[in-house]
C-alpha atoms as a PDB file:
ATOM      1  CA  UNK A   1       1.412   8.287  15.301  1.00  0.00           C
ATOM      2  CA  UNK A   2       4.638  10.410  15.122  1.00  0.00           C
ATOM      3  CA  UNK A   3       6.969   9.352  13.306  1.00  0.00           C
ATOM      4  CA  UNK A   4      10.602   8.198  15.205  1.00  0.00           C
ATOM      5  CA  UNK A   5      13.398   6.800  13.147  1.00  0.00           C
ATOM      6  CA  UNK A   6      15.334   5.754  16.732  1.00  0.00           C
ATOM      7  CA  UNK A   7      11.951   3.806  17.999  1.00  0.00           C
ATOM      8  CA  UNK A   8      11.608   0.496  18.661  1.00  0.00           C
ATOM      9  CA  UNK A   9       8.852   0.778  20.941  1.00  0.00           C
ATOM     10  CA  UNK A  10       6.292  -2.507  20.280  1.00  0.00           C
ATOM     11  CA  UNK A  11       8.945  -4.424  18.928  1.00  0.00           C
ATOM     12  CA  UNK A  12       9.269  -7.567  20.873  1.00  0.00           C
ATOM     13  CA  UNK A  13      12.996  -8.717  21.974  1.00  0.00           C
ATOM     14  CA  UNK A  14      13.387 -11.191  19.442  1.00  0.00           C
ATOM     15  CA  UNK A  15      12.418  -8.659  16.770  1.00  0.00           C
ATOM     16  CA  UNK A  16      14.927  -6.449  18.013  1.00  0.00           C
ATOM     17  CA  UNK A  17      18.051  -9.337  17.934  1.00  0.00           C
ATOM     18  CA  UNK A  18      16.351  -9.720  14.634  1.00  0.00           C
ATOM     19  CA  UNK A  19      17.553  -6.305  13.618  1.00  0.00           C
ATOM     20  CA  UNK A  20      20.616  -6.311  15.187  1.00  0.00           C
ATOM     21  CA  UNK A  21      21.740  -9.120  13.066  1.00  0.00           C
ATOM     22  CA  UNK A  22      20.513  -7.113   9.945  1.00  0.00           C
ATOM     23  CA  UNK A  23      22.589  -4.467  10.696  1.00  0.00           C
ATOM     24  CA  UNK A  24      25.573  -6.917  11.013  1.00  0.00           C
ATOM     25  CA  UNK A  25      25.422  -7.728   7.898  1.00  0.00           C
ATOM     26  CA  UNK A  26      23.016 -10.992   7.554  1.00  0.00           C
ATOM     27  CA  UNK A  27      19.759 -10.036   5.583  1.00  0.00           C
ATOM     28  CA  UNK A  28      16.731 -11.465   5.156  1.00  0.00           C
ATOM     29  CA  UNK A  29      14.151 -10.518   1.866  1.00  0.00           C
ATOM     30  CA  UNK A  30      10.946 -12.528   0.737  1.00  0.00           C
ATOM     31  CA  UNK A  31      12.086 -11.323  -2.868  1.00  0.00           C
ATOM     32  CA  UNK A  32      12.237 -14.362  -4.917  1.00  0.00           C
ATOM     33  CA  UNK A  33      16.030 -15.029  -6.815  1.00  0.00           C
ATOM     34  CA  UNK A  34      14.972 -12.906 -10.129  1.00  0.00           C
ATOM     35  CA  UNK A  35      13.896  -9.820  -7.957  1.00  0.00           C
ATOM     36  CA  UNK A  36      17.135 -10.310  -5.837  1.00  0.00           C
ATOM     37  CA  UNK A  37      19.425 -10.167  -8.869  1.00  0.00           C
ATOM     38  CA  UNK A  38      17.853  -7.313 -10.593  1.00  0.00           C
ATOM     39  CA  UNK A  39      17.761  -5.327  -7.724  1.00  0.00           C
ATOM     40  CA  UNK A  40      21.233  -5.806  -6.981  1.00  0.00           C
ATOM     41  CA  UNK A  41      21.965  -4.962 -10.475  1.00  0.00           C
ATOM     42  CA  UNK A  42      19.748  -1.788  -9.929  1.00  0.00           C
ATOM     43  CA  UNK A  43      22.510  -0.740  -7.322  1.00  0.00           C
ATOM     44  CA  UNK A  44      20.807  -2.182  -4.334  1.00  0.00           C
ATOM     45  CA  UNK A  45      21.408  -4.441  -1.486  1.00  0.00           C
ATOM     46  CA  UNK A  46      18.597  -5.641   0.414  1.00  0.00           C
ATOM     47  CA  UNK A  47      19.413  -5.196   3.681  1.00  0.00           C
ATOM     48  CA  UNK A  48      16.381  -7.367   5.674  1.00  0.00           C
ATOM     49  CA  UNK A  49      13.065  -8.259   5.898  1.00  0.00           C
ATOM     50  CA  UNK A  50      10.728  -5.173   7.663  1.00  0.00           C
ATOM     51  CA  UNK A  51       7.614  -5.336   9.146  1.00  0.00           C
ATOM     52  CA  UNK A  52       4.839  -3.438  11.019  1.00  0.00           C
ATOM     53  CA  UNK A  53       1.745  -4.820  12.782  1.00  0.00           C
ATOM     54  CA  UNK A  54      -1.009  -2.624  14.056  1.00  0.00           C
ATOM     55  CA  UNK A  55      -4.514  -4.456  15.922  1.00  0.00           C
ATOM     56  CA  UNK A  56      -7.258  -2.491  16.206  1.00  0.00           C
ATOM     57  CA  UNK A  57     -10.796  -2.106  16.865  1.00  0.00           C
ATOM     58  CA  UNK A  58     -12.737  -0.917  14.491  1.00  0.00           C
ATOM     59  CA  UNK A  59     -15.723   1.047  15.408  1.00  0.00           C
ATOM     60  CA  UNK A  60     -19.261   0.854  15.006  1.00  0.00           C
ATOM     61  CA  UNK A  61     -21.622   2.983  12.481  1.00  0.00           C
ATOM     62  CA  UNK A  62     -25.184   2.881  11.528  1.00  0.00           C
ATOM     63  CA  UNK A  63     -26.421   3.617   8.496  1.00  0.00           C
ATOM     64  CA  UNK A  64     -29.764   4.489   7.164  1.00  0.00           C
ATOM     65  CA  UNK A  65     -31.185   1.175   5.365  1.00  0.00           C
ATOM     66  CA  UNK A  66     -32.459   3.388   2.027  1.00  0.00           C
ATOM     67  CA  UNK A  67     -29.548   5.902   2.270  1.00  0.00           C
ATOM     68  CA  UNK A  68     -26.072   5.576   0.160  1.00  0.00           C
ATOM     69  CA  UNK A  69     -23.372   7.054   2.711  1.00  0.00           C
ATOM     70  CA  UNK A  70     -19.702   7.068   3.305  1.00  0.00           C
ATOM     71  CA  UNK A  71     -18.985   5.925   7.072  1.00  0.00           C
ATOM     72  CA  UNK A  72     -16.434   7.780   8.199  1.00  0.00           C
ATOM     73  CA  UNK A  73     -15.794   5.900  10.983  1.00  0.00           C
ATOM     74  CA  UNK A  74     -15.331   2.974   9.521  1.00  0.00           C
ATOM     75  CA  UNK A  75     -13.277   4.887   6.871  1.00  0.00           C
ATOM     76  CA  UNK A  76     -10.634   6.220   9.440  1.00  0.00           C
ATOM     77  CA  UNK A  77     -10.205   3.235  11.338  1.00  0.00           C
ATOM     78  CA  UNK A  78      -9.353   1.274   8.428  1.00  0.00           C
ATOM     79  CA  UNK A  79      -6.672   4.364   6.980  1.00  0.00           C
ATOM     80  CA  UNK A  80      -5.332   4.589  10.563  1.00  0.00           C
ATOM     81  CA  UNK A  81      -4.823   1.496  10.953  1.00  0.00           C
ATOM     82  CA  UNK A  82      -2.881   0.830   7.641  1.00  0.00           C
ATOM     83  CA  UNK A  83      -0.755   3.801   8.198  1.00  0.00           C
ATOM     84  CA  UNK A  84       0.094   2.680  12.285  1.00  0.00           C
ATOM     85  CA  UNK A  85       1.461  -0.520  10.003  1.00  0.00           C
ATOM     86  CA  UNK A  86       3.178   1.084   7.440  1.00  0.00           C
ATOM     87  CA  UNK A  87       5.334   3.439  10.346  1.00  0.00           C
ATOM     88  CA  UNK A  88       6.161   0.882  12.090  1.00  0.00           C
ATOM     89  CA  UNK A  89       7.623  -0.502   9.132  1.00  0.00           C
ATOM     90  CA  UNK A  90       9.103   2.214   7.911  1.00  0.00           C
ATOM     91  CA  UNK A  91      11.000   2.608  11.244  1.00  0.00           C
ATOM     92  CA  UNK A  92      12.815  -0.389  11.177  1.00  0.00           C
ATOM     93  CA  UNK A  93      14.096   0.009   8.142  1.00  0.00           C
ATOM     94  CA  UNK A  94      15.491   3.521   9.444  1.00  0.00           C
ATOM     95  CA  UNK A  95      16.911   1.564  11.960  1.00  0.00           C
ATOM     96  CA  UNK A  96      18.612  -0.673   9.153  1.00  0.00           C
ATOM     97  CA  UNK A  97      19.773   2.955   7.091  1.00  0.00           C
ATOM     98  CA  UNK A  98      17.278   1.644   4.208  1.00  0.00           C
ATOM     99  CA  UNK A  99      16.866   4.104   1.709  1.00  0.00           C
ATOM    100  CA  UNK A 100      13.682   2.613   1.044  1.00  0.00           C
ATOM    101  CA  UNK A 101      11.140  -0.650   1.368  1.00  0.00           C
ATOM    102  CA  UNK A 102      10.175  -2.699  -2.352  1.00  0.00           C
ATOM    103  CA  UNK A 103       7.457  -4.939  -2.600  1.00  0.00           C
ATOM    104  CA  UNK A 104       5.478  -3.946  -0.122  1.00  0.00           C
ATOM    105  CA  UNK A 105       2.436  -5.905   1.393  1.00  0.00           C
ATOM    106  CA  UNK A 106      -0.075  -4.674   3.486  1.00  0.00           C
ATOM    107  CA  UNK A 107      -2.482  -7.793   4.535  1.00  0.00           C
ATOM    108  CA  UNK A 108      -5.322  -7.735   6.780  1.00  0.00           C
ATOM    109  CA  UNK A 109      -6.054 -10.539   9.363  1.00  0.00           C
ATOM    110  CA  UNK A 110      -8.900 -11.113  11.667  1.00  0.00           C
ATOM    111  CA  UNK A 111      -9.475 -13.489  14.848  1.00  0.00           C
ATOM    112  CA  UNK A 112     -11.915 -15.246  16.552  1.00  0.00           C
ATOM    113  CA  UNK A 113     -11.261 -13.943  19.717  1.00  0.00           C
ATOM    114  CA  UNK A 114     -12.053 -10.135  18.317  1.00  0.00           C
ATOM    115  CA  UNK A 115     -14.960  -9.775  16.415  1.00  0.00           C
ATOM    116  CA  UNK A 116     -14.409  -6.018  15.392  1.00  0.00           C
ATOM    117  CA  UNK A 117     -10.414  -6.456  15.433  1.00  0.00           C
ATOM    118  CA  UNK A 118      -8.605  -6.778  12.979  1.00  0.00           C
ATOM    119  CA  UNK A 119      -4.732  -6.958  12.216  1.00  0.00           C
ATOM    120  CA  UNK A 120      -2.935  -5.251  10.104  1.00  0.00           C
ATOM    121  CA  UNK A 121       0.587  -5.966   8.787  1.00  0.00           C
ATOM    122  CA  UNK A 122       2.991  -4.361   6.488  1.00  0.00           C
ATOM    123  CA  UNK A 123       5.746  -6.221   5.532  1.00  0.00           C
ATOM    124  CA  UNK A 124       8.613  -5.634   2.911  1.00  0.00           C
ATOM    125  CA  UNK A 125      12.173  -5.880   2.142  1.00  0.00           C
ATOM    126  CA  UNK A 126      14.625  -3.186   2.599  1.00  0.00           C
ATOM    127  CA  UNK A 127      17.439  -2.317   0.607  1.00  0.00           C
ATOM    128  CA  UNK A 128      20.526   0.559   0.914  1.00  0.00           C
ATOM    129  CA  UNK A 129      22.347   1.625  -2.424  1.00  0.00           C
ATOM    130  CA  UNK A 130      25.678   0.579  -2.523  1.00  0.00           C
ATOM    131  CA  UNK A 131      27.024   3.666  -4.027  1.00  0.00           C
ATOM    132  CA  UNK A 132      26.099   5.665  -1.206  1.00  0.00           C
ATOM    133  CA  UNK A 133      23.052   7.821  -3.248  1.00  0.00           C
ATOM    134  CA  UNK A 134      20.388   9.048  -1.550  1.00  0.00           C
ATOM    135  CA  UNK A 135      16.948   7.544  -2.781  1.00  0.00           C
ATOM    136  CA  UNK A 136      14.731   8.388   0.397  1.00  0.00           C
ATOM    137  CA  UNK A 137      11.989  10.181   0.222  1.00  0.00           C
ATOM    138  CA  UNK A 138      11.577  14.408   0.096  1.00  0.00           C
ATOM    139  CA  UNK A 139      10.471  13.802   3.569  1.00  0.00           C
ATOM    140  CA  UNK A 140      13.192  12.472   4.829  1.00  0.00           C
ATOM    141  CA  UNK A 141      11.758   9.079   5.263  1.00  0.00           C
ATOM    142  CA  UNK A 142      12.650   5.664   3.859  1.00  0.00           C
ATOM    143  CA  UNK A 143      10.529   5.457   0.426  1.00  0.00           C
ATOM    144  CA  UNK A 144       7.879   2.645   0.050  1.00  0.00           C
ATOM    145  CA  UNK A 145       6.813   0.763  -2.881  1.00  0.00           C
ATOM    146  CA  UNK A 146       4.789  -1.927  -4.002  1.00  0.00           C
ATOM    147  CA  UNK A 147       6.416  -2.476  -6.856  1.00  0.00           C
ATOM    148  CA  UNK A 148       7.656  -6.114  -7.676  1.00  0.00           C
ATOM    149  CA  UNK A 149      12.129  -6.036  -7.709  1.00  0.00           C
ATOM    150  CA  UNK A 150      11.638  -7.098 -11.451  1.00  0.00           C
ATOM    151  CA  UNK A 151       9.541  -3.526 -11.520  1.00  0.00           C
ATOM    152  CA  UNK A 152      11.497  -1.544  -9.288  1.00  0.00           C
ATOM    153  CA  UNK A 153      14.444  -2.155 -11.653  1.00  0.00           C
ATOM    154  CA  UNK A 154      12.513  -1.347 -15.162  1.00  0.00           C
ATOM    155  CA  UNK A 155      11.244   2.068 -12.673  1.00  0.00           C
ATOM    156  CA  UNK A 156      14.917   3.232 -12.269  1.00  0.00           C
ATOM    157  CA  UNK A 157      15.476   2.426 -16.087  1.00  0.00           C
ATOM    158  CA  UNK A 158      13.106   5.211 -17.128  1.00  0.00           C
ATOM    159  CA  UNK A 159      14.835   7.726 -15.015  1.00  0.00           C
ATOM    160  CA  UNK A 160      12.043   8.041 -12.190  1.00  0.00           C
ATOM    161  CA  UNK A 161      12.585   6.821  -8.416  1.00  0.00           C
ATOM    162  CA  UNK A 162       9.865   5.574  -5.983  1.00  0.00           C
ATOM    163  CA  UNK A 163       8.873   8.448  -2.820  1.00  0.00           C
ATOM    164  CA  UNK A 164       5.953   6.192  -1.275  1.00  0.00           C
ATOM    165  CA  UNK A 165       3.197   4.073  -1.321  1.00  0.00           C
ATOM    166  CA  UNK A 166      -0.113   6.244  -1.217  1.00  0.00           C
ATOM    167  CA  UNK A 167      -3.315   5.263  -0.923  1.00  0.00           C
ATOM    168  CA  UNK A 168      -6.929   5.903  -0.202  1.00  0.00           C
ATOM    169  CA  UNK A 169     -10.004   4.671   2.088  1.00  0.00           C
ATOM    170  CA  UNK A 170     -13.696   4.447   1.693  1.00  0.00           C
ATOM    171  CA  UNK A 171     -15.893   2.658   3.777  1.00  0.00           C
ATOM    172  CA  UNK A 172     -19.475   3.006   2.021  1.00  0.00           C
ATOM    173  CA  UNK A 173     -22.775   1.552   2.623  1.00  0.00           C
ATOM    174  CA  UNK A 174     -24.820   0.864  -0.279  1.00  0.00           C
ATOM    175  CA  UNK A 175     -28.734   1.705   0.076  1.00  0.00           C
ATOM    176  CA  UNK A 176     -30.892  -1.146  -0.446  1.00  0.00           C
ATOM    177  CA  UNK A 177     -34.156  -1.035  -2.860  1.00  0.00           C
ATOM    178  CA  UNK A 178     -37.201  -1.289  -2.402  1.00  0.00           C
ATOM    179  CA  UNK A 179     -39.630  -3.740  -2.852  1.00  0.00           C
ATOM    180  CA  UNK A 180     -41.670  -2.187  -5.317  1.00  0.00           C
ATOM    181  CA  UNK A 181     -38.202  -0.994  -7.164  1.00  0.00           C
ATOM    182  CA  UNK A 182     -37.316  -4.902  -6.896  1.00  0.00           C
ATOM    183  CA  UNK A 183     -40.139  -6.027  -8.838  1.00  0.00           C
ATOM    184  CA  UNK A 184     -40.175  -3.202 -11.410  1.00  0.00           C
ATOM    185  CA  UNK A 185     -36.771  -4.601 -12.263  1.00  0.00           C
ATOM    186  CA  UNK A 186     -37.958  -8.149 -12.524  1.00  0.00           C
ATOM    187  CA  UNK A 187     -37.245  -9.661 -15.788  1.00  0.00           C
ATOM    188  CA  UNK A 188     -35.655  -6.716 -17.511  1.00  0.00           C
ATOM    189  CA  UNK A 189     -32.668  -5.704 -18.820  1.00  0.00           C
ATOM    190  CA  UNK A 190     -32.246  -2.270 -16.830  1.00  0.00           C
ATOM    191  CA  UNK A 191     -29.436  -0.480 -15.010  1.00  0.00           C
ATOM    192  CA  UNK A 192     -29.642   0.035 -11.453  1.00  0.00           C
ATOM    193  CA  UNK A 193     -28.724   3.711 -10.680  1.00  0.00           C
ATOM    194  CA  UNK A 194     -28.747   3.856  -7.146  1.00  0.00           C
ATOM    195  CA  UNK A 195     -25.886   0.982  -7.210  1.00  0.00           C
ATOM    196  CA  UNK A 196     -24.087   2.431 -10.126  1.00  0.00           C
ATOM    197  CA  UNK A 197     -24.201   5.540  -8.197  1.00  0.00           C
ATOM    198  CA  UNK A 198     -22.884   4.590  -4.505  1.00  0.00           C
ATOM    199  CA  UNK A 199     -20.230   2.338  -6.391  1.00  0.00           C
ATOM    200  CA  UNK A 200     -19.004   5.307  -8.474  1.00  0.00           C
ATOM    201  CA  UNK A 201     -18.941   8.161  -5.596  1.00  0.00           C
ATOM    202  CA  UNK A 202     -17.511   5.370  -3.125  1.00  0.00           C
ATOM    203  CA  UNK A 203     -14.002   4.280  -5.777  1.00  0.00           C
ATOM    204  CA  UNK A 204     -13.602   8.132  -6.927  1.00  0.00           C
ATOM    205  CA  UNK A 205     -13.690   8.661  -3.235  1.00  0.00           C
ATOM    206  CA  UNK A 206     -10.736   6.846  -2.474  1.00  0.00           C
ATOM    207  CA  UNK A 207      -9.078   7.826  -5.708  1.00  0.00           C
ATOM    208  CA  UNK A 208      -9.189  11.435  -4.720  1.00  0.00           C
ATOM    209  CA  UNK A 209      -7.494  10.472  -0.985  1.00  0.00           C
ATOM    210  CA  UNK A 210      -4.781   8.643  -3.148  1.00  0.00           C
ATOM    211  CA  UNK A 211      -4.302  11.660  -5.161  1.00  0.00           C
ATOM    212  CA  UNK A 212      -3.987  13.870  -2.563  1.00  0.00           C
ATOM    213  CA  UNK A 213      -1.592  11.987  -0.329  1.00  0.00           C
ATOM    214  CA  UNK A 214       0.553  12.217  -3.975  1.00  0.00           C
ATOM    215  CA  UNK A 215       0.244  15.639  -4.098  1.00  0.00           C
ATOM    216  CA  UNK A 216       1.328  16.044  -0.338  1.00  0.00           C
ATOM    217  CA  UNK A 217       4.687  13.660  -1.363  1.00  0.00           C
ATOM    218  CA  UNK A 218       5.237  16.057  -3.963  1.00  0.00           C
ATOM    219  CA  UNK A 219       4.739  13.184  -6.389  1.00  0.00           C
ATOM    220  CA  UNK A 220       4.451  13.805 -10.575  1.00  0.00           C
ATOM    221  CA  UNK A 221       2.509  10.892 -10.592  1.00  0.00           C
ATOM    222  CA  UNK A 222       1.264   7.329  -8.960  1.00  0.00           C
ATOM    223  CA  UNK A 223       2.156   4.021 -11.095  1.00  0.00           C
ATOM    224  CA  UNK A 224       0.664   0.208 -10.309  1.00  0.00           C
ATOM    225  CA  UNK A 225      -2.610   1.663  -9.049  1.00  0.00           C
ATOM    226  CA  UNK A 226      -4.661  -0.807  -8.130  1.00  0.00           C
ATOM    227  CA  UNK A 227      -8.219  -0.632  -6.296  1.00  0.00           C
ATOM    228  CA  UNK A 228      -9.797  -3.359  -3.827  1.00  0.00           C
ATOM    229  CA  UNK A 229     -13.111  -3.986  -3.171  1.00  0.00           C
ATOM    230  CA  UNK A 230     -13.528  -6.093   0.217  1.00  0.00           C
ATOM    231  CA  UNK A 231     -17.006  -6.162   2.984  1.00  0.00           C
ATOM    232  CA  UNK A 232     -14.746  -7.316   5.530  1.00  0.00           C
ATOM    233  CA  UNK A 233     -17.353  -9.032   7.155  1.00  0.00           C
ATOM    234  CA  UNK A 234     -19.883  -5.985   7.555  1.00  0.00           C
ATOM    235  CA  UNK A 235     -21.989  -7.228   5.321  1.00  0.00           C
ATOM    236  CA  UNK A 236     -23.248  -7.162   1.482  1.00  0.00           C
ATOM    237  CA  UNK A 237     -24.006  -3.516   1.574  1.00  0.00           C
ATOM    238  CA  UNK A 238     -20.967  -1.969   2.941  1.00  0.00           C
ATOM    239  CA  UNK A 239     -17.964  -1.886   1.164  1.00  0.00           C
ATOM    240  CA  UNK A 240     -14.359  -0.992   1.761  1.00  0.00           C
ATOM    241  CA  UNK A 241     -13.004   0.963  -1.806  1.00  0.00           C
ATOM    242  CA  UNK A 242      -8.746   1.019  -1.076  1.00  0.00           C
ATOM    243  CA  UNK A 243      -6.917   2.630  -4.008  1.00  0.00           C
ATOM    244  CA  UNK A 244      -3.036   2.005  -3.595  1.00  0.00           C
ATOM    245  CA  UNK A 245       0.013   3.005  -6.159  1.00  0.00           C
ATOM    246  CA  UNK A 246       3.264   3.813  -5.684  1.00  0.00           C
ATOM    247  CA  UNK A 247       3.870   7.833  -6.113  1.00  0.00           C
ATOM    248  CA  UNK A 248       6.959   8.518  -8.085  1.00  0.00           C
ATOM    249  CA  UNK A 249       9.218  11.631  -8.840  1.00  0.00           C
ATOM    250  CA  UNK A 250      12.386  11.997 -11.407  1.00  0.00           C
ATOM    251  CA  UNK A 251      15.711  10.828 -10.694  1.00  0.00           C
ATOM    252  CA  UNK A 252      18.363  13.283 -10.498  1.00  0.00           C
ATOM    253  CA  UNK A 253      19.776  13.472 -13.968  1.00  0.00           C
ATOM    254  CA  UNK A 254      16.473  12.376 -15.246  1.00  0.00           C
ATOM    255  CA  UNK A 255      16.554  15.317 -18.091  1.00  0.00           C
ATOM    256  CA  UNK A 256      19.501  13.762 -20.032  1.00  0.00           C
ATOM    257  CA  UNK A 257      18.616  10.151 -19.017  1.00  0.00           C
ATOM    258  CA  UNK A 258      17.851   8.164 -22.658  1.00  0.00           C
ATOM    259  CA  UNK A 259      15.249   5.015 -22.220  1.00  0.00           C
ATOM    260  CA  UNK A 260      17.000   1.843 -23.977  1.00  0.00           C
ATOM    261  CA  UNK A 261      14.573   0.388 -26.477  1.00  0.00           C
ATOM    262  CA  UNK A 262      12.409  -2.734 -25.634  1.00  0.00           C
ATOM    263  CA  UNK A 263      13.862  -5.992 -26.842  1.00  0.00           C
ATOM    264  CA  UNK A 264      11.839  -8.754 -27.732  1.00  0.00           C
ATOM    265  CA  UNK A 265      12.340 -12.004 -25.266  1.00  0.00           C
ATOM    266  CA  UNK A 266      11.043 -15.679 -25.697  1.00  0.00           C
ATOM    267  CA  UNK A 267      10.100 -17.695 -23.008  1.00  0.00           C
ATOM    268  CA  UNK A 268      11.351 -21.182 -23.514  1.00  0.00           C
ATOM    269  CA  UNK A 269      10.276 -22.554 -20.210  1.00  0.00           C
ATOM    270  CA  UNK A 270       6.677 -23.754 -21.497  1.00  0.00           C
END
């Protein structure tokens, strides 16, 4: 999907007053009070709540029953569809002038009435500097983070800025043993290789896609990385690997910019 800043196209009519009255001046955020105040004090006003949806079938792919595999079907649909979500997402916060999304979510949701659909959603707040600086990404784009307000703010304080969320799919089916490896196994302590193996080449899999979308953002590196594990209902041998982060780069200044020490806090409200 190209990417338009000026589109609106799938957004229903009441999503559209929705952003109209953003860009008068009423927002909307799902960050909680303590991520509202320290962005603000990070220079930012959140400027409403942002969100892209994206159904879609995902395909079908067989796989050899002894055979550890990626499924590249399976794999694209499931990228695809995130990314369909995320621009969507991204364009209306253009359509707010966001410099950027925090605290992104991207959830998955499936129905009875579609056995291989499945929905996805992205959905953060968006938020404009107030002085005016440019935080978008190299691209042009508004930037994308996971990253909680509370560490969003401590990001800025070390003199690096979000560019985008990256990430990487793998959609990998897991070769089952056989019998006689089953009982050669039974009652002993022993690792299973062909497991270890399909697990291992399946995460580094998606690690490398995350890596690589970093490198295309011009990224120096990816922070919060965090890797799910989900079958999605395909069953116990195939298995979705997702590796997300948030890729960052230095803020202008950056080489001059001194890191305050950490102070010690107690929390008094156990």
């Amino acid at each position: 999907m190209a990417y338009d800043p000026t589109s609106t196209e799938g957004v229903p009519q009441a999503g559209r007053a929705r952003l109209e009255q953003n860009r008068a001046g009423l927002f909307t955020s799902d960050l909680s009070v303590s991520e509202f105040l320290l962005v603000r004090q990070a220079g930012f006003q959140p400027v409403g709540l942002v969100i892209g949806s994206s159904i879609y079938h995902i395909g079908i792919q067989l796989a050899s029953y002894r055979q550890n595999q990626e499924l590249e079907v399976l794999s694209q649909a499931m990228y695809q569809a995130r990314e369909l979500a995320m621009t969507r997402m991204e364009e209306e916060a253009d359509r707010l002038g966001a410099d950027g999304v925090v605290g992104v979510r991207l959830d998955i949701g499936r129905y009875e009435w579609g056995e291989n659909m499945a929905e996805f959603i992205a959905v953060g707040t968006a938020v404009k500097h107030r002085g005016g600086e440019l935080h978008r990404a190299p691209s042009g784009r508004p930037f994308t983070s996971d990253l909680t307000g509370q560490e969003f703010w401590t990001l800025l304080q070390t003199g690096h800025r979000p560019v985008g969320m990256v990430m990487g799919s793998c959609v990998y089916h897991v070769a089952h043993q056989t019998m006689r490896q089953s009982l050669k196994q039974t009652g002993q302590n022993v690792e299973l290789p062909n497991y270890t193996q399909a697990l291992y080449d399946a995460r580094e899999l998606a690690m490398e896609r995350m890596q690589a979308e970093a490198l295309e953002a011009k990224a120096e590196g990816i922070v919060g990385v965090d890797i799910h594990e989900r079958s999605h209902g395909w069953g116990s041998h195939v298995i979705e690997f997702f590796a997300i982060g948030t890729a960052i780069i230095p803020a202008e200044g950056s080489a001059d910019h001194v890191i305050a020490p950490p102070q010690v806090v107690l929390d008094l409200s156990s």
